[in-house]
C-alpha atoms as a PDB file:
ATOM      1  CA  UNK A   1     -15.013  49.354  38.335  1.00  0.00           C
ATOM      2  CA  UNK A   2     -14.292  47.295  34.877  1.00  0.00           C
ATOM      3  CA  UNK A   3     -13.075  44.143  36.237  1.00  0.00           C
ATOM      4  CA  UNK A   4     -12.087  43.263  32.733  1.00  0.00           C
ATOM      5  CA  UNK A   5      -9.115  45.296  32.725  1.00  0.00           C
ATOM      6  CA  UNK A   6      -7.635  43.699  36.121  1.00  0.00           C
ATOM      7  CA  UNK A   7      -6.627  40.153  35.923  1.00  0.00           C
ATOM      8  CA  UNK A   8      -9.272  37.726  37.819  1.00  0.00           C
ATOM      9  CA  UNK A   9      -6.903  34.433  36.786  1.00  0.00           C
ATOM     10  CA  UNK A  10      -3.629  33.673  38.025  1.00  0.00           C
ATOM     11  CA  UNK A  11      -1.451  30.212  37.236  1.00  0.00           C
ATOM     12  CA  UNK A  12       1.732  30.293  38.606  1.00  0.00           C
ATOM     13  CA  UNK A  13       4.290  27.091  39.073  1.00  0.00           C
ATOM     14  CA  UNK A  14       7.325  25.946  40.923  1.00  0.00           C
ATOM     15  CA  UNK A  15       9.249  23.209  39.292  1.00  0.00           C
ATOM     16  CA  UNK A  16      13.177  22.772  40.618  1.00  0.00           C
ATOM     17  CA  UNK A  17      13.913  19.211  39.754  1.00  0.00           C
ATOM     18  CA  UNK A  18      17.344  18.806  41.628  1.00  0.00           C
ATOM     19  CA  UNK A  19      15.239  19.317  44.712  1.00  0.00           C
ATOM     20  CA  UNK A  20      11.827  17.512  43.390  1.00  0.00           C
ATOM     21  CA  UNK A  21       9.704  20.144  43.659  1.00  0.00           C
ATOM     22  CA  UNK A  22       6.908  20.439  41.233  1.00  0.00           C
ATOM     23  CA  UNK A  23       4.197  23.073  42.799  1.00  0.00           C
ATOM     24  CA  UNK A  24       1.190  24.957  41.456  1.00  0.00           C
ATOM     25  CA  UNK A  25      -0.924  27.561  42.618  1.00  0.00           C
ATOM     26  CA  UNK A  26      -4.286  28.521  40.679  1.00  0.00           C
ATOM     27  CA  UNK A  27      -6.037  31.768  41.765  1.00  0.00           C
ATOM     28  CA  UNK A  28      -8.983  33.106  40.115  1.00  0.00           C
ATOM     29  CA  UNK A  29     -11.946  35.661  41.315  1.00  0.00           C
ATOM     30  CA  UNK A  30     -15.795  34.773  40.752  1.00  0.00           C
ATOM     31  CA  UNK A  31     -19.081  36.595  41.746  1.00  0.00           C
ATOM     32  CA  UNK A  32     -21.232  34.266  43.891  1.00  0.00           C
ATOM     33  CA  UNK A  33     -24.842  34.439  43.404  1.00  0.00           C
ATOM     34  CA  UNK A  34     -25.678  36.598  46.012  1.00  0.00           C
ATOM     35  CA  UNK A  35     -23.521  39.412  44.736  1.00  0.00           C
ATOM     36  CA  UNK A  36     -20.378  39.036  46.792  1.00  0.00           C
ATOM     37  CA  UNK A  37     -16.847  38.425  45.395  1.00  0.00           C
ATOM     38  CA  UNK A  38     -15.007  34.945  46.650  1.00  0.00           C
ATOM     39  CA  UNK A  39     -10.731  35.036  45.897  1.00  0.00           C
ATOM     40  CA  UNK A  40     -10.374  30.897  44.810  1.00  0.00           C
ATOM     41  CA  UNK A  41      -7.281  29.200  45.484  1.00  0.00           C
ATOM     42  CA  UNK A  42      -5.805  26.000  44.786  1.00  0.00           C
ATOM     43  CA  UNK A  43      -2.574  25.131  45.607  1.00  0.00           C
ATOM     44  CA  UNK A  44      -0.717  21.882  45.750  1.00  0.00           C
ATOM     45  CA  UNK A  45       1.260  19.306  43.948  1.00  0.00           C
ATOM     46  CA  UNK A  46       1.380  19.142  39.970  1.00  0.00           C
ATOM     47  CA  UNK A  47      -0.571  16.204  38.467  1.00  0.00           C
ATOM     48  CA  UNK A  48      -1.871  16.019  41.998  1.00  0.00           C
ATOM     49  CA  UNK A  49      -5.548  17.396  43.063  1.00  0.00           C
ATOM     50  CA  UNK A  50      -4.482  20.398  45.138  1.00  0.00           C
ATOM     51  CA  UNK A  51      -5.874  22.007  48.347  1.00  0.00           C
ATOM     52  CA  UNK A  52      -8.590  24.590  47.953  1.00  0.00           C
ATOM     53  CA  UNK A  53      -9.829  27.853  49.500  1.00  0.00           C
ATOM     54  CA  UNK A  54     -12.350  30.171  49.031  1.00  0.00           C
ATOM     55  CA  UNK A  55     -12.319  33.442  50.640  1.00  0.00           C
ATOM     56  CA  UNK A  56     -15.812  36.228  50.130  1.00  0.00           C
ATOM     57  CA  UNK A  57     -14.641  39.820  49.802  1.00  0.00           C
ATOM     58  CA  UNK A  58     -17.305  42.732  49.423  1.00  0.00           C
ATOM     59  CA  UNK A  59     -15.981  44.104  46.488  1.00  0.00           C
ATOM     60  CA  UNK A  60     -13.995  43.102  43.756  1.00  0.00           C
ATOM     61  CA  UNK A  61     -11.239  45.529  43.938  1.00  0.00           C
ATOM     62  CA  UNK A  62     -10.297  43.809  47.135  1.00  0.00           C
ATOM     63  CA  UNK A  63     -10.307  40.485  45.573  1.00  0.00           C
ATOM     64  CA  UNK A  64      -8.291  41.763  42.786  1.00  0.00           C
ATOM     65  CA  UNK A  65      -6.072  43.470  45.251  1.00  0.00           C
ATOM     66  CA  UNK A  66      -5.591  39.941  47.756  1.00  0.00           C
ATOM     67  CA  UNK A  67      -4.837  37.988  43.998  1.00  0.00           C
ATOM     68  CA  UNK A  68      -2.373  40.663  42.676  1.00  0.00           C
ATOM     69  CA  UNK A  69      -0.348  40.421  46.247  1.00  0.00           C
ATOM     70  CA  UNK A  70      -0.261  36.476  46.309  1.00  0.00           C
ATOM     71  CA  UNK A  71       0.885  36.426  42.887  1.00  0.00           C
ATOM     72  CA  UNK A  72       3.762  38.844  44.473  1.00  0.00           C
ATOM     73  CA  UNK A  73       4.647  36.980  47.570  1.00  0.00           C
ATOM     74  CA  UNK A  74       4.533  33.559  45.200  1.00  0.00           C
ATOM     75  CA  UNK A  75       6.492  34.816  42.689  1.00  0.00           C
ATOM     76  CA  UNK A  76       9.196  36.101  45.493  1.00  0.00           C
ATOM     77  CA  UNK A  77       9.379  32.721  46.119  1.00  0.00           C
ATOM     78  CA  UNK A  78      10.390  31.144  42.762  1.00  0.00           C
ATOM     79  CA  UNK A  79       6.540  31.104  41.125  1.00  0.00           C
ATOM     80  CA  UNK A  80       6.490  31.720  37.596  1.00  0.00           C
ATOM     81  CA  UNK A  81       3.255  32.556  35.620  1.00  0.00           C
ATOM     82  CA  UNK A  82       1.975  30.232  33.300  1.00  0.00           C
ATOM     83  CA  UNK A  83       0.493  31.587  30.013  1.00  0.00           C
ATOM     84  CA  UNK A  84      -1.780  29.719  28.342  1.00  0.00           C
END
């Protein structure tokens, strides 16, 4: 698999200021040193250190697969990507 043509970083935001919402979520894929894949997320308020998880997947298609359908789901709910 060339992980290089799949994204492995993800920065999506949720600002609405008549309601005062100002949200981030960062999600990225890394390799761990013992070969496994671990999905990163951090999630919380902007300006604000977020909440973090870290979840190990045996390959990275299925980390690639878990970002790709977060990104969905967040950007159902009003998430737009941020390029940088």
């Amino acid at each position: 698999m060339q992980l290089d043509l799949f994204p492995t970083y993800l920065h999506l935001r949720c600002i609405d200021p008549a309601s005062n919402k100002q949200r981030f979520y960062a999600l990225s894929i890394q390799r761990t040193l013992f070969g496994e894949w671990v999905f990163v997320r951090e999630w919380g308020r902007i300006g604000v250190s977020g909440r973090l998880r870290s979840d190990l997947y045996p390959s990275a298609g299925r980390a690639v697969d878990a970002l790709l359908e977060l990104g969905r789901q967040k950007r159902r709910r009003g998430y737009q990507a941020v390029i940088s």
